[in-house]
Protein backbone atom coordinates (compact mmCIF):
# COMPACT_ATOMS: atom_id res chain seq x y z
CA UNK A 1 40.39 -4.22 16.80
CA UNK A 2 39.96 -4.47 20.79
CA UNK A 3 39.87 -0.68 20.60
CA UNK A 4 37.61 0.09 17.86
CA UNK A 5 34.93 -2.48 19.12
CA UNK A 6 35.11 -1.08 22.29
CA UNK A 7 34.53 2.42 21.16
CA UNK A 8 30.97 0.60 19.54
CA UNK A 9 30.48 -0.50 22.50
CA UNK A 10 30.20 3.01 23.94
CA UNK A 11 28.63 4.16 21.27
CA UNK A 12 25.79 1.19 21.49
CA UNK A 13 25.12 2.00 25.08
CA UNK A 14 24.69 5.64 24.06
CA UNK A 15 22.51 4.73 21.37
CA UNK A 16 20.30 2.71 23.40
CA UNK A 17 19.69 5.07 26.17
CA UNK A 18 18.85 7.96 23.84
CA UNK A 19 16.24 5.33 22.26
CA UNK A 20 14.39 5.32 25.82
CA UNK A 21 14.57 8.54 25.86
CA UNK A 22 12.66 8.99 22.49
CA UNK A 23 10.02 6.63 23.57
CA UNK A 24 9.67 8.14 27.11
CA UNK A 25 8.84 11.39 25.17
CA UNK A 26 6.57 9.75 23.31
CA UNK A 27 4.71 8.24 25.88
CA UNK A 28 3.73 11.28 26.70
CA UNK A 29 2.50 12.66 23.39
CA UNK A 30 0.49 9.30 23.42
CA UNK A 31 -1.36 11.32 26.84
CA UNK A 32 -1.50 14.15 24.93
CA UNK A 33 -3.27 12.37 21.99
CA UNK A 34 -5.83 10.51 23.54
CA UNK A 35 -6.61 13.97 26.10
CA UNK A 36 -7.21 15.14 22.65
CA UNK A 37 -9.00 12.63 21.06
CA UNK A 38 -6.33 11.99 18.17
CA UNK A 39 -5.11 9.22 16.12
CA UNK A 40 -1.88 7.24 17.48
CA UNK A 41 -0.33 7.12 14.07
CA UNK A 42 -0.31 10.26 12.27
CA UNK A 43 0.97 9.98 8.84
CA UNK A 44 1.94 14.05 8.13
CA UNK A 45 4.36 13.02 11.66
CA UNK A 46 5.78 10.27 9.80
CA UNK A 47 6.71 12.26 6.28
CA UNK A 48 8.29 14.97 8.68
CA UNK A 49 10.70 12.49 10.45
CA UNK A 50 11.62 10.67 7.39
CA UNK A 51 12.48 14.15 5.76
CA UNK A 52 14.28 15.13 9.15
CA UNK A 53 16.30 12.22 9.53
CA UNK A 54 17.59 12.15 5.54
CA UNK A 55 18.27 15.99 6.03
CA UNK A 56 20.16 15.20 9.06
CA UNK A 57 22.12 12.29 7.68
CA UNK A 58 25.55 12.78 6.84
CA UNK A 59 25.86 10.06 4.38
CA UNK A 60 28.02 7.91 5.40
CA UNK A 61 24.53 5.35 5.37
CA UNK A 62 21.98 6.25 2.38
CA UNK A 63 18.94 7.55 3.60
CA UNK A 64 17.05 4.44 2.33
CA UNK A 65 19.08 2.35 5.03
CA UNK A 66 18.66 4.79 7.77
CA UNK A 67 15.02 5.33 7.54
CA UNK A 68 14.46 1.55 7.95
CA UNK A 69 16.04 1.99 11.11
CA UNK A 70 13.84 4.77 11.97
CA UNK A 71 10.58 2.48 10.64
CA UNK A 72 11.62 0.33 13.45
CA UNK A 73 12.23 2.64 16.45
CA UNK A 74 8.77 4.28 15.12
CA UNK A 75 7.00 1.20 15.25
CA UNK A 76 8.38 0.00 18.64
CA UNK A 77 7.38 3.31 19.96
CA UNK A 78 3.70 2.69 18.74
CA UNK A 79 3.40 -0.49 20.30
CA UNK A 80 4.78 1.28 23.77
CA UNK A 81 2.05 3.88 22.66
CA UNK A 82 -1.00 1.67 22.79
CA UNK A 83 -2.53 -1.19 20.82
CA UNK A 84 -2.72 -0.80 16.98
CA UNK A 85 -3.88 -3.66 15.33
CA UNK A 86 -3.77 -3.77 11.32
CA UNK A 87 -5.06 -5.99 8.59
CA UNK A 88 -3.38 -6.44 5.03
CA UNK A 89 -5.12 -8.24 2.50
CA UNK A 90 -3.51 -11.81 1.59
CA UNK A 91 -1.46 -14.03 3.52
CA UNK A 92 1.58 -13.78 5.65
CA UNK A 93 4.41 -13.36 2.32
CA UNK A 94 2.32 -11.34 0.03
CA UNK A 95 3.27 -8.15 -1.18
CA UNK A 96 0.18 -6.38 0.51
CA UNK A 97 2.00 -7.98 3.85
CA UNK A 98 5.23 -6.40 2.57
CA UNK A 99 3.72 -3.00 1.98
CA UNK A 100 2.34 -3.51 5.44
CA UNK A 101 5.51 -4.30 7.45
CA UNK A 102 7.38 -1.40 5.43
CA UNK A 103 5.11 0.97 6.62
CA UNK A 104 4.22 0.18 10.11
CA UNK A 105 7.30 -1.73 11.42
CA UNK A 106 7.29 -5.51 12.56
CA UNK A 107 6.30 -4.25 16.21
CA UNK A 108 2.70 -4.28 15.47
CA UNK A 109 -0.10 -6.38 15.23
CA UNK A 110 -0.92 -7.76 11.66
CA UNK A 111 -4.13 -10.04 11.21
CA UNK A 112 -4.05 -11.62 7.17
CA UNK A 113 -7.19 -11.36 5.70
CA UNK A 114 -8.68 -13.28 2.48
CA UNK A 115 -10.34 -10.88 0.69
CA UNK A 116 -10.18 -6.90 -0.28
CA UNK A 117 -13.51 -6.55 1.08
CA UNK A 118 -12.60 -8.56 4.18
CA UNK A 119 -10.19 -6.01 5.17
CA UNK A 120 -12.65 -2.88 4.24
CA UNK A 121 -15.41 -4.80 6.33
CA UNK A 122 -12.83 -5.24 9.20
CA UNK A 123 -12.23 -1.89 9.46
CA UNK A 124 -15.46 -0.97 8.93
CA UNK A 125 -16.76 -2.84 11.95
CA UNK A 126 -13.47 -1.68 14.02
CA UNK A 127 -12.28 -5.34 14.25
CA UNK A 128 -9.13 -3.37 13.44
CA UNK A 129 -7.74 -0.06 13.03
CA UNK A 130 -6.13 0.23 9.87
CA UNK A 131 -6.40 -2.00 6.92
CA UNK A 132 -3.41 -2.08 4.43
CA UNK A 133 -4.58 -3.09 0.28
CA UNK A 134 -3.21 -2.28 -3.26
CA UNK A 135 -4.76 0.23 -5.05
CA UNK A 136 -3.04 0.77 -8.54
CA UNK A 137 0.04 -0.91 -10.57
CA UNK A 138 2.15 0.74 -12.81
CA UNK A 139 1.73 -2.22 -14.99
CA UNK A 140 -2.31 -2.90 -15.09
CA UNK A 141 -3.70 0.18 -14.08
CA UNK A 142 -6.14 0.39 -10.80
CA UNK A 143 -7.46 -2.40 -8.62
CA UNK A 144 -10.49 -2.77 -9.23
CA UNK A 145 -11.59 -4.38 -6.29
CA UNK A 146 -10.30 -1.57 -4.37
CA UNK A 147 -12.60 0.91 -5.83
CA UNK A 148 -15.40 -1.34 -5.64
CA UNK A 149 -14.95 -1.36 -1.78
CA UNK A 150 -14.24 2.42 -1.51
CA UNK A 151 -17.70 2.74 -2.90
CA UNK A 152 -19.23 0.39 -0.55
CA UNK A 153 -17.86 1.22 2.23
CA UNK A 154 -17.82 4.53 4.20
CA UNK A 155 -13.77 4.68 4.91
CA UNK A 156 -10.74 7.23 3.85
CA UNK A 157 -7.51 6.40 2.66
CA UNK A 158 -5.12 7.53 5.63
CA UNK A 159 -1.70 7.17 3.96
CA UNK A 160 -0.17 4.93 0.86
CA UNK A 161 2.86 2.72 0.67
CA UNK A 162 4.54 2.19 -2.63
CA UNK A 163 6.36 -0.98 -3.38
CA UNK A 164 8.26 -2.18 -6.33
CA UNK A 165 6.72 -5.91 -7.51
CA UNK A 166 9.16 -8.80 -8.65
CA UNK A 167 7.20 -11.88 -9.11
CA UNK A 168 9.15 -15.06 -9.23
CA UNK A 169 8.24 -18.61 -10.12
CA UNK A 170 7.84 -21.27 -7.43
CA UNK A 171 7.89 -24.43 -8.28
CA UNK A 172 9.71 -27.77 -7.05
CA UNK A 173 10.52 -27.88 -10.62
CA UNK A 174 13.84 -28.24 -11.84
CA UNK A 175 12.93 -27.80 -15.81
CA UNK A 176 10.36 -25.60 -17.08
CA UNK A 177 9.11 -27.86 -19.37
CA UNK A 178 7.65 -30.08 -16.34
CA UNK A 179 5.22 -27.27 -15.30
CA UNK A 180 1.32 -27.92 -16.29
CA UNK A 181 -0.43 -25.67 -13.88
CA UNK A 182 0.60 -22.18 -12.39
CA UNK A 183 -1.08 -20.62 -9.92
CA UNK A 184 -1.47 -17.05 -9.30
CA UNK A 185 -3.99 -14.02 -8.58
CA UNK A 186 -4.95 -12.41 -11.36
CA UNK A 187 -3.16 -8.98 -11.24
CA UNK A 188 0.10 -10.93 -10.70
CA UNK A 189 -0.95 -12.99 -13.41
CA UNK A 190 -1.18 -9.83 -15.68
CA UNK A 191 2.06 -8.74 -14.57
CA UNK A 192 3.99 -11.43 -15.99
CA UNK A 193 2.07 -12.44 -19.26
CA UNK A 194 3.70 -12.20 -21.48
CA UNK A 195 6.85 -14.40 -19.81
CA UNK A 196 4.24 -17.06 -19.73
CA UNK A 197 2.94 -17.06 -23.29
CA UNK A 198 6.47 -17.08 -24.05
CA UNK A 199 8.18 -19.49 -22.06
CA UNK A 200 4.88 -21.75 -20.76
CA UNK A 201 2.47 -21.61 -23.69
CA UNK A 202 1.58 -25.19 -22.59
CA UNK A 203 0.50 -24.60 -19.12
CA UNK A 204 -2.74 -23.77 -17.19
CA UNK A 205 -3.90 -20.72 -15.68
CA UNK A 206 -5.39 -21.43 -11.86
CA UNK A 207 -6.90 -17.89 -10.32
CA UNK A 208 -6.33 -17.81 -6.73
CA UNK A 209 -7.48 -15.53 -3.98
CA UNK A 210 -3.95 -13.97 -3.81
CA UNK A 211 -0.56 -14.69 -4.78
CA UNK A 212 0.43 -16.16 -1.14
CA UNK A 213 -2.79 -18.26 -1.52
CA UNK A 214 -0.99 -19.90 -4.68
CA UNK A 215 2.29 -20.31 -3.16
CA UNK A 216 0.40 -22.33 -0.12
CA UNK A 217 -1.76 -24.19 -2.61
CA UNK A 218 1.36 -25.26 -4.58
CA UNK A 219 3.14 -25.91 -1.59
CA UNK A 220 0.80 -28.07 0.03
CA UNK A 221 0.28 -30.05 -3.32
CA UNK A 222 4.00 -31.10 -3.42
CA UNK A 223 3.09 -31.55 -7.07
CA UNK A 224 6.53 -30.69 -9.57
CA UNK A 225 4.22 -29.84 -12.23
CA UNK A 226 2.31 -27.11 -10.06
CA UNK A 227 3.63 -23.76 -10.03
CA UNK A 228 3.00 -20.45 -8.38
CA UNK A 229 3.69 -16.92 -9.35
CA UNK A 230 4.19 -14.66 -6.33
CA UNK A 231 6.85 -13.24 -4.52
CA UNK A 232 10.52 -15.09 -3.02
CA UNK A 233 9.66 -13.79 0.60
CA UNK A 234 6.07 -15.82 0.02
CA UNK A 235 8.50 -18.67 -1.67
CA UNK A 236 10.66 -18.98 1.19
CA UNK A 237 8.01 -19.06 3.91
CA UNK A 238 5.89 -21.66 2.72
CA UNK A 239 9.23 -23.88 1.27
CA UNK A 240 8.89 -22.96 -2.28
CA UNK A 241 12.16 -22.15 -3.99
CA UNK A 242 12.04 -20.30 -7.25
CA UNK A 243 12.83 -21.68 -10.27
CA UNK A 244 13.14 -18.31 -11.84
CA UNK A 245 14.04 -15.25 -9.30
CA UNK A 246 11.82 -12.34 -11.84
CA UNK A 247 9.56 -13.38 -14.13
CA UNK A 248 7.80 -9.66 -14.16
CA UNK A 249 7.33 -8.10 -17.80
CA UNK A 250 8.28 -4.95 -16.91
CA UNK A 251 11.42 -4.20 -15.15
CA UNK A 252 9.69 -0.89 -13.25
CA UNK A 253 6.57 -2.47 -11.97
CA UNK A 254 5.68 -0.67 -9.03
CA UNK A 255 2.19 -1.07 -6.86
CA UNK A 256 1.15 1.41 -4.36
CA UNK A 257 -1.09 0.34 -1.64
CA UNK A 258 -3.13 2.43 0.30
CA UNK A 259 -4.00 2.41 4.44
CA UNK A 260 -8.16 2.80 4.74
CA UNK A 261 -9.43 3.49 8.47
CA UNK A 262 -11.75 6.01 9.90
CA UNK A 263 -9.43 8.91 10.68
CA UNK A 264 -8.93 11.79 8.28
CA UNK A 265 -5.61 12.51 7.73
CA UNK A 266 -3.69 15.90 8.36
CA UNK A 267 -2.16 17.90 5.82
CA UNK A 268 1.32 17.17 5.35
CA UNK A 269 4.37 18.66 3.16
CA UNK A 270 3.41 16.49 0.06
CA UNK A 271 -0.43 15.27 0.07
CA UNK A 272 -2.45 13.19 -2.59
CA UNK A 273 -6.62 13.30 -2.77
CA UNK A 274 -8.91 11.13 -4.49
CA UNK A 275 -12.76 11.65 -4.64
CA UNK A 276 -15.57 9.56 -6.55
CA UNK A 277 -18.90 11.01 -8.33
CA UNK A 278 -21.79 10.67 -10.57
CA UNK A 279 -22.24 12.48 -14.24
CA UNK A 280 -25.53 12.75 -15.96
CA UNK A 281 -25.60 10.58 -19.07
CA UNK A 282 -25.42 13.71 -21.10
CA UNK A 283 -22.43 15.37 -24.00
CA UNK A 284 -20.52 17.31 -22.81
CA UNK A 285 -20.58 16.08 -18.56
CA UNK A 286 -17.07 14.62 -18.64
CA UNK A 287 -15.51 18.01 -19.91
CA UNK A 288 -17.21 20.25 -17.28
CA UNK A 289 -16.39 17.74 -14.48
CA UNK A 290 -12.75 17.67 -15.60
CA UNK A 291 -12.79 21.59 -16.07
CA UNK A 292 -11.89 23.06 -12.82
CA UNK A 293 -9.05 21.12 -11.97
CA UNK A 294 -7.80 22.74 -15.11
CA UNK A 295 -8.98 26.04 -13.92
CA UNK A 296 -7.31 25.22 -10.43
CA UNK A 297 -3.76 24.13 -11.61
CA UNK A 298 -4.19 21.04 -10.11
CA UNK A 299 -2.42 17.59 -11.35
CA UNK A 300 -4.93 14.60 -12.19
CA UNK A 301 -2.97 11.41 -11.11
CA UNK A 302 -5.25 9.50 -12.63
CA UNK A 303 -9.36 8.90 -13.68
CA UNK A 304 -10.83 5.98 -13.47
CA UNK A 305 -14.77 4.46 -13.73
CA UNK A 306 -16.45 1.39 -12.62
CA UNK A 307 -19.95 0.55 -13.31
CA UNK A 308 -22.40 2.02 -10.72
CA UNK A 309 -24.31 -1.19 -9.13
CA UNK A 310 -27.31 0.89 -7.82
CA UNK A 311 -28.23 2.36 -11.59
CA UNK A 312 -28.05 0.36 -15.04
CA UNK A 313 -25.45 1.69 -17.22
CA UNK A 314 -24.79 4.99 -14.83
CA UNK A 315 -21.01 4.80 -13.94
CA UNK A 316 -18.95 6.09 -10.88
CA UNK A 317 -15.53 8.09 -11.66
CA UNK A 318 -12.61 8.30 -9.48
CA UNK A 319 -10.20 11.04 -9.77
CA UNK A 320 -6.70 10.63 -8.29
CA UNK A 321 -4.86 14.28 -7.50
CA UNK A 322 -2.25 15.90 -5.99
CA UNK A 323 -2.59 18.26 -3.07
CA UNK A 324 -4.80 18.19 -0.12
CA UNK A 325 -8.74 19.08 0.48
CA UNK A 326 -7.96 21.92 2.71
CA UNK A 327 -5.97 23.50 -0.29
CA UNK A 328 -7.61 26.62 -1.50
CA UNK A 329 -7.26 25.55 -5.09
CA UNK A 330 -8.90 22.27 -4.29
CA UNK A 331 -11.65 23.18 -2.40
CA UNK A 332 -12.52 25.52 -5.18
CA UNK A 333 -12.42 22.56 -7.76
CA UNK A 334 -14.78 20.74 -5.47
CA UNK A 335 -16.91 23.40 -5.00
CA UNK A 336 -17.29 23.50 -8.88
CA UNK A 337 -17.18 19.80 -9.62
CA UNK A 338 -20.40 19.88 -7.48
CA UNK A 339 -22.09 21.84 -9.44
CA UNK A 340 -22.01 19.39 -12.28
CA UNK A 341 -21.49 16.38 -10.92
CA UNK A 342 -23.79 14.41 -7.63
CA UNK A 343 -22.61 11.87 -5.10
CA UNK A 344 -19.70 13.43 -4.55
CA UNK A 345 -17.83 11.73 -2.13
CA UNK A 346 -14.11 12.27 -0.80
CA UNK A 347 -12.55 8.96 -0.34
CA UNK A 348 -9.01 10.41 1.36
CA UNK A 349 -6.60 13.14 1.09
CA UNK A 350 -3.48 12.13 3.26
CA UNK A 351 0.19 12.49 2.92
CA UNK A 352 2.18 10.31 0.34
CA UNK A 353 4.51 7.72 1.25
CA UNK A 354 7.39 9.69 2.61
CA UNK A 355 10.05 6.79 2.48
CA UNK A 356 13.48 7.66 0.43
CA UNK A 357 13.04 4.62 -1.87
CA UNK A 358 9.53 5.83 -3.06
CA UNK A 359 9.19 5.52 -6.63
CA UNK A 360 6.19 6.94 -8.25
């Protein structure tokens, strides 16, 4: 035993001075950047070291495993870098705060923030540098709120985060039967409906702000007959133990989240684009907008519209897709979308989330 610990010991030291060696280096790429005028974090950097360091491994650890490691020398090296301070919407627990500590490390500065628009108007106003919110579920569809603030506010998506969503009920509780009121935001709430209409028909529906807001709420009450859906981590923070661990309809439910700032990101191995525009209210406009990507070989994620709060009954769409704006079959979609469409607008086109235990 003496002999093998002792050989970890060696190894450890090893390990350690290499690790100052990596962030000596990238001290001085940090010079290099700001000479240059570019972005600390650079997601296309991140996707290449994740791929490096699972091509590299030789499996003894799964790739998932080692890249957390890497999250964390990444994000240590950042903070040694300069000062990065992020925003997440929702409070300390929430999955948003997940998604933002799987991305960026627990070496960084993370400010909570109410609202989705809070976070777009903190970035905005360069309170902070990034801002970390959910954009889509594989349950419900596309946050709304999320495209709202895309449209109001002049940002880019940098990079995404994708996270898979177990909501739990939190309750002090011991019997379902003694829950009247559960709290939850409403895209949780959606997420688990149908457990609820089976299991509590009898109790009450509370919207909250988000789903760490409920788990404080209920918390603070200390009433048994209050309940929150949201996640354990939430639970465990604010002293809520679940009475049920996964209460989520759907066993793959799966949100990705999206990081907004000013920067545009580089192109990267595997990139993802999504633009917003007007049509004229005329037959036919949908098809021609939709044509060239067609024409261009290019996969549509997703389409989406929201009502247009500058025009009665004129609507914006959103087009998710893969591949970047500087790809020759892209720009020549755009080029022929904007012939038939106006406000064109490109909200981001930025690597994907490059983690092994991305699920899409």
């Amino acid at each position: 035993m003496k002999e093998w610990r002792d050989k970890i010991d060696r190894i450890d030291a090893e390990i350690v001075r290499l690790i100052g060696q990596r962030a000596e280096a990238a001290r001085e790429i940090a010079a290099a950047k700001a000479k240059d005028n570019l972005p600390l974090y650079q997601p296309d950097r991140e996707q290449e070291v994740y791929r490096k360091v699972a091509r590299l491994n030789p499996g003894i650890i799964d790739d998932e495993s080692l890249c957390h490691v890497y999250r964390e020398i990444m994000s240590a090296t950042l903070k040694l870098e300069g000062s990065l301070h992020l925003g997440y919407f929702g409070a300390e627990g929430s999955h948003t705060h997940q998604a933002a500590l799987k991305k960026f490390g627990r070496s960084l500065r993370l400010t909570s923030y109410r609202t989705i628009d809070d976070v777009f108007e903190a970035v905005q106003k360069k309170e902070i540098k990034y801002g970390i919110v959910p954009i889509e579920n594989t349950t419900e569809g596309m946050v709304k709120a999320t495209l709202d603030a895309m449209v109001k506010f002049d940002l880019h998506i940098y990079s995404d985060i994708v996270l898979q969503i177990k909501q739990s009920l939190l309750t002090t509780a011991t019997d379902l039967a003694r829950i009247e009121k559960i709290y939850t935001h409403p895209q949780a709430y959606a997420q688990v409906r149908t457990y609820l209409a089976n299991k509590l028909p009898h109790a009450e529906w509370v919207e909250t702000a988000s789903t760490s807001e409920a788990v404080r709420l209920v918390a603070a009450a200390g009433n048994e007959h209050f309940a929150a859906v949201a996640s354990q981590v939430a639970g465990e923070l604010y002293g809520l133990p679940p009475l049920v661990a996964d209460i989520t309809d759907y066993e793959r439910n799966y949100t990705r989240f999206i990081v907004i700032g000013h920067d545009i990101a580089r192109r990267a191995t595997h990139n993802r684009t999504m633009i917003s525009f007007n049509l004229p209210d005329s037959t036919g406009s949908l098809y021609r907008a939709l044509a060239p990507f067609y024409e261009e070989k290019i996969n549509m994620r997703g389409i989406e519209s929201r009502p247009d709060r500058n025009q009665v009954w004129n609507y914006i769409f959103f087009i998710d897709l893969d591949g970047h704006a500087e790809d020759t079959n892209v720009k020549a979609a755009f080029d022929k979308l904007k012939n038939v469409s106006s406000g064109f607008r490109l909200l981001g086109s930025y690597p994907v989330d490059g983690t092994p235990d991305t699920k899409t």
